[in-house]
C-alpha atoms as a PDB file:
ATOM      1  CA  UNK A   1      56.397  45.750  10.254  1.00  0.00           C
ATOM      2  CA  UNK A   2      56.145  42.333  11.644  1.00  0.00           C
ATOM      3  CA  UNK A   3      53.875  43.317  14.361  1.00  0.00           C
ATOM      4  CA  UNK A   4      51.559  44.737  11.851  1.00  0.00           C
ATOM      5  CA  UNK A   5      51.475  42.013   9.762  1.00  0.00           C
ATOM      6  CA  UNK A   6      50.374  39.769  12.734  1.00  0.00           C
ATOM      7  CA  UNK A   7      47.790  42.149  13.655  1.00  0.00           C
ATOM      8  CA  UNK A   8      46.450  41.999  10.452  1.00  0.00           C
ATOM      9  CA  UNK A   9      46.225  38.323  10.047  1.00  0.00           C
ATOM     10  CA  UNK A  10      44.866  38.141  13.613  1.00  0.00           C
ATOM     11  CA  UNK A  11      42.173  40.569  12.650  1.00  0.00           C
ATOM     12  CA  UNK A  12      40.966  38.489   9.305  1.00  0.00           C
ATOM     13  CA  UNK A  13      40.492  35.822  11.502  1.00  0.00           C
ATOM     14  CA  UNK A  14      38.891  37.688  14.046  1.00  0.00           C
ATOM     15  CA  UNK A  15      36.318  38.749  11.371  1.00  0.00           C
ATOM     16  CA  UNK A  16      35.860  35.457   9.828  1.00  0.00           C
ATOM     17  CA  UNK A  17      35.280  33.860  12.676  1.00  0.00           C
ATOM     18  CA  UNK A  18      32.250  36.533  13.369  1.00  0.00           C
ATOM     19  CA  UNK A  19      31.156  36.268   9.868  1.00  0.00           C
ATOM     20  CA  UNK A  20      30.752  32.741   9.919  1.00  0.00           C
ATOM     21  CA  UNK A  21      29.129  32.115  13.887  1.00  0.00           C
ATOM     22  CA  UNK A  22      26.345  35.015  12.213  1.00  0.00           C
ATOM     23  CA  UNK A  23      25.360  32.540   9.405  1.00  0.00           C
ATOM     24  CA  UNK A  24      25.262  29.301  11.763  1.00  0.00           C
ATOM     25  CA  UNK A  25      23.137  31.095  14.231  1.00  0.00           C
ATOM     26  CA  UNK A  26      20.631  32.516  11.525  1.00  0.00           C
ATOM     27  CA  UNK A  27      20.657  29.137   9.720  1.00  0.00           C
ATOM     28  CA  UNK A  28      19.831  27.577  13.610  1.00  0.00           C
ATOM     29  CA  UNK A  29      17.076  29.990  14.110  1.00  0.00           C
ATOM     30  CA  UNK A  30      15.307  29.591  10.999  1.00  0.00           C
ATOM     31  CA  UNK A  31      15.259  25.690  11.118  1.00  0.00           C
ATOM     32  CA  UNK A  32      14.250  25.844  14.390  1.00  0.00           C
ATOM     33  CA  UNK A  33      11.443  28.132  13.723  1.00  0.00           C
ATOM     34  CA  UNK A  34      10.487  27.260  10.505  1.00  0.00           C
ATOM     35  CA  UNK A  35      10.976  23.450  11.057  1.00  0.00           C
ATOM     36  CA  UNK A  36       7.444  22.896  12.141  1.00  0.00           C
ATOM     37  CA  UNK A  37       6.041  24.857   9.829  1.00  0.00           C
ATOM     38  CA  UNK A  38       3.788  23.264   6.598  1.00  0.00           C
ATOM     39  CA  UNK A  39       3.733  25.040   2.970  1.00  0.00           C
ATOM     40  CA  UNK A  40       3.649  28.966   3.417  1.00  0.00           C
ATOM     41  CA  UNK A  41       3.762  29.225   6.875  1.00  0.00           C
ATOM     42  CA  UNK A  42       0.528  27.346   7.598  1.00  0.00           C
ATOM     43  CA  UNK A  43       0.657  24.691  10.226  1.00  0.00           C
ATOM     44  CA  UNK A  44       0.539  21.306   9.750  1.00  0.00           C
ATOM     45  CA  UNK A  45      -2.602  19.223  10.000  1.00  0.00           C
ATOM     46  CA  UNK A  46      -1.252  17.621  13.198  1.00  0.00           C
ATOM     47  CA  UNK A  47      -0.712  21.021  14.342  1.00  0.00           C
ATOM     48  CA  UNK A  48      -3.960  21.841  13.525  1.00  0.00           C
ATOM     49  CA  UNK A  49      -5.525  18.401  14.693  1.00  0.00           C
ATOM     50  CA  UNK A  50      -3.520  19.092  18.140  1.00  0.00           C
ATOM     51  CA  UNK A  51      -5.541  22.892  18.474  1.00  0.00           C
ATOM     52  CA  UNK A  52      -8.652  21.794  17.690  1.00  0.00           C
ATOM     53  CA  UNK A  53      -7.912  18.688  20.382  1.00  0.00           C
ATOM     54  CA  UNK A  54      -6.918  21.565  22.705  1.00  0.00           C
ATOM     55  CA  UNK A  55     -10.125  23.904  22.158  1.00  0.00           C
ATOM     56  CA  UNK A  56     -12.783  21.729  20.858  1.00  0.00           C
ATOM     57  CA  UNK A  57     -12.476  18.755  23.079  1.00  0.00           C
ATOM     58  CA  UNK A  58     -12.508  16.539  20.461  1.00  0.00           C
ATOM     59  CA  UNK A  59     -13.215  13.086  21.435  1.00  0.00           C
ATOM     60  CA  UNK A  60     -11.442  10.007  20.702  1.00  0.00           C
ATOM     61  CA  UNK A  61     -13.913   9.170  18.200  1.00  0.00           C
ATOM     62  CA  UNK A  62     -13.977  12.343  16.786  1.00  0.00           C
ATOM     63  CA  UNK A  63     -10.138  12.833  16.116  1.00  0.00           C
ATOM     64  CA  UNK A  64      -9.206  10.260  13.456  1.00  0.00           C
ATOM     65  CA  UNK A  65     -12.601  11.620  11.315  1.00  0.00           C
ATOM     66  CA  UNK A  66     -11.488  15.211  11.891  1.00  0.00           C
ATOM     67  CA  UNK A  67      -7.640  14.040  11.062  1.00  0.00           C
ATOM     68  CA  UNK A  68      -9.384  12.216   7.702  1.00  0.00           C
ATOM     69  CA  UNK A  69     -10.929  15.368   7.129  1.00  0.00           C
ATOM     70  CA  UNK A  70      -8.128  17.997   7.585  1.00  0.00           C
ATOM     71  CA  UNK A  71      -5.893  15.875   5.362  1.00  0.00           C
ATOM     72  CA  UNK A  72      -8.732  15.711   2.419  1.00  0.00           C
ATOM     73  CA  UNK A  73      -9.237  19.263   2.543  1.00  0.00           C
ATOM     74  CA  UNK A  74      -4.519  19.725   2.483  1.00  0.00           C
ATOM     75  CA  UNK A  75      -4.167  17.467  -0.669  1.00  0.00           C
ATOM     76  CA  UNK A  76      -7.157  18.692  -2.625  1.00  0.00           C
ATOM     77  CA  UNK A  77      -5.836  22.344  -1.770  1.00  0.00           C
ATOM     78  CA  UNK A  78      -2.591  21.451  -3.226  1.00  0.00           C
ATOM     79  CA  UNK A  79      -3.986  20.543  -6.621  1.00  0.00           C
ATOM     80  CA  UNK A  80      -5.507  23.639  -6.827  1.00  0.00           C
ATOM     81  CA  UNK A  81      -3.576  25.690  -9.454  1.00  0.00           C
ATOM     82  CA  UNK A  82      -2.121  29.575  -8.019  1.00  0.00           C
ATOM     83  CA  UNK A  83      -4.990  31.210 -10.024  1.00  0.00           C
ATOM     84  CA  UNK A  84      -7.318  29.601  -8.943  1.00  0.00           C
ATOM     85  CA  UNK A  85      -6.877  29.430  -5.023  1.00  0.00           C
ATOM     86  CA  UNK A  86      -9.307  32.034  -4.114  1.00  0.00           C
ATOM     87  CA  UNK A  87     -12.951  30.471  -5.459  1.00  0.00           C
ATOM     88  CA  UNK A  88     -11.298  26.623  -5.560  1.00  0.00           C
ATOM     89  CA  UNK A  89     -10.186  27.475  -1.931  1.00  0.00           C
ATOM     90  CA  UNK A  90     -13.284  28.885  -0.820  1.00  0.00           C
ATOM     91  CA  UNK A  91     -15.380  25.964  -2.029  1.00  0.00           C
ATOM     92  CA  UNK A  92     -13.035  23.317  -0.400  1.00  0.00           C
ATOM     93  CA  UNK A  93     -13.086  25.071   3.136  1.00  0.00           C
ATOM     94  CA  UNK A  94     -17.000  25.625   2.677  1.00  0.00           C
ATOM     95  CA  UNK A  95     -17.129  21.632   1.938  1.00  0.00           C
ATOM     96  CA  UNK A  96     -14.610  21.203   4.815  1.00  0.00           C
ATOM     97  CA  UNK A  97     -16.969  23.209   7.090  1.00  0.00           C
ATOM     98  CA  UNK A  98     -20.219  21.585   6.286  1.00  0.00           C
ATOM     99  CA  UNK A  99     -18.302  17.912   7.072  1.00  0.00           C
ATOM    100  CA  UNK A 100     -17.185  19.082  10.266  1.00  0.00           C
ATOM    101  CA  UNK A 101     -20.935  20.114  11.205  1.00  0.00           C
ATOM    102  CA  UNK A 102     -21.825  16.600  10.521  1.00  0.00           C
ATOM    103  CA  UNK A 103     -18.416  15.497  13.109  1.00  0.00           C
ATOM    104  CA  UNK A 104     -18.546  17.788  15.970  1.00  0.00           C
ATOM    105  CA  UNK A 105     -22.062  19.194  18.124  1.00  0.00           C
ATOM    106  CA  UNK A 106     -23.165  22.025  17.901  1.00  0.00           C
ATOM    107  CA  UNK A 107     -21.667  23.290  20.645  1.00  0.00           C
ATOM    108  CA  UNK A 108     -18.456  22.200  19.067  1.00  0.00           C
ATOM    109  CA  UNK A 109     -18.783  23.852  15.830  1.00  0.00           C
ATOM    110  CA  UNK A 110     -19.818  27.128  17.280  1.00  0.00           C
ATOM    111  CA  UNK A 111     -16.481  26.955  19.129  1.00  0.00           C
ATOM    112  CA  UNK A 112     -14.552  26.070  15.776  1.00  0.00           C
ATOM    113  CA  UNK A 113     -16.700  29.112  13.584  1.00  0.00           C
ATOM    114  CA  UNK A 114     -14.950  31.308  16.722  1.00  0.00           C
ATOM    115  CA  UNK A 115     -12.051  29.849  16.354  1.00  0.00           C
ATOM    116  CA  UNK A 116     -11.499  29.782  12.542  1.00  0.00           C
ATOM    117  CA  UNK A 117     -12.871  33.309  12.238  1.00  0.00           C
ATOM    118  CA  UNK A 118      -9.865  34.544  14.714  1.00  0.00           C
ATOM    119  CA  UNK A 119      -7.284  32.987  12.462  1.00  0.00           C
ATOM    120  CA  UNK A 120      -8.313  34.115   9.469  1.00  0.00           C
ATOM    121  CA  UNK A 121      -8.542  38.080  11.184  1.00  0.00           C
ATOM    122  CA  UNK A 122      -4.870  36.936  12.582  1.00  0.00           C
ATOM    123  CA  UNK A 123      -3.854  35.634   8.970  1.00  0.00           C
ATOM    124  CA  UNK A 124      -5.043  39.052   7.774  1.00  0.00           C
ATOM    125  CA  UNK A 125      -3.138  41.314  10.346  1.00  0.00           C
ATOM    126  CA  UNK A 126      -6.420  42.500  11.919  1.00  0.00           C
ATOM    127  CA  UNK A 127      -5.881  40.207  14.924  1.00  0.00           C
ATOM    128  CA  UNK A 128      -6.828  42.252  18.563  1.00  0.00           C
ATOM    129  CA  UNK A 129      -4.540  45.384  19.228  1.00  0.00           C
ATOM    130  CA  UNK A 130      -1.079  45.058  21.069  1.00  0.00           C
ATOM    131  CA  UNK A 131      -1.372  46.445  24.275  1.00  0.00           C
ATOM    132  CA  UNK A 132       2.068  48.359  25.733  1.00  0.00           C
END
């Protein structure tokens, strides 16, 4: 009897201890992931300052108007109320697109209409096919 007793309280706290390592880990992995992360998912405008840096070879004079910009184009999409975030959201990014024209060359906004098109096919789930 007593050895049964023992091996029951050495199995609660056996399972405990598993239960609770499982929620530290997931809570780890999520605020690692997620961390960086802006509202739904989207990255952050630094994030997205940091790409464009990376693929558009933005130059030191064009960063802080392209940062300016990118920022604009966050807050006034956060005033714009649930309903309305497909036409509102359309005409901001339009707006957005037409001031980063005036920003980057042509060569440069070529690159970005590449580059924004992939993102939106990837936001979609009709980004390029997995190979095995």
């Amino acid at each position: 009897m007593r050895i049964s007793k023992l091996s029951l309280i050495a199995a609660m706290v056996l399972g405990s201890l598993v239960a609770c390592s499982s929620i530290a880990l997931a809570q780890d992995a999520k605020d690692g992931k997620d961390a960086k992360k802006g509202k739904r998912g989207m990255p952050t405008v630094e994030e997205r300052l940091d790409r464009m840096t990376k693929e558009l070879s933005l130059t030191a004079e064009q960063k802080p108007k392209v940062e300016a910009l990118l920022k604009d184009t966050e807050k006034k999409m956060a005033d714009v109320a649930p309903e309305d975030r497909r036409t509102k959201g359309r005409e901001i990014r339009d707006e957005q697109d037409k001031k980063l024209k005036e920003i980057l060359t042509a060569d440069q906004f070529s690159k970005w209409e590449t580059l924004r098109d992939e993102m939106r096919k990837k936001k979609k789930g009709e980004g390029p096919a997995k190979k095995d």
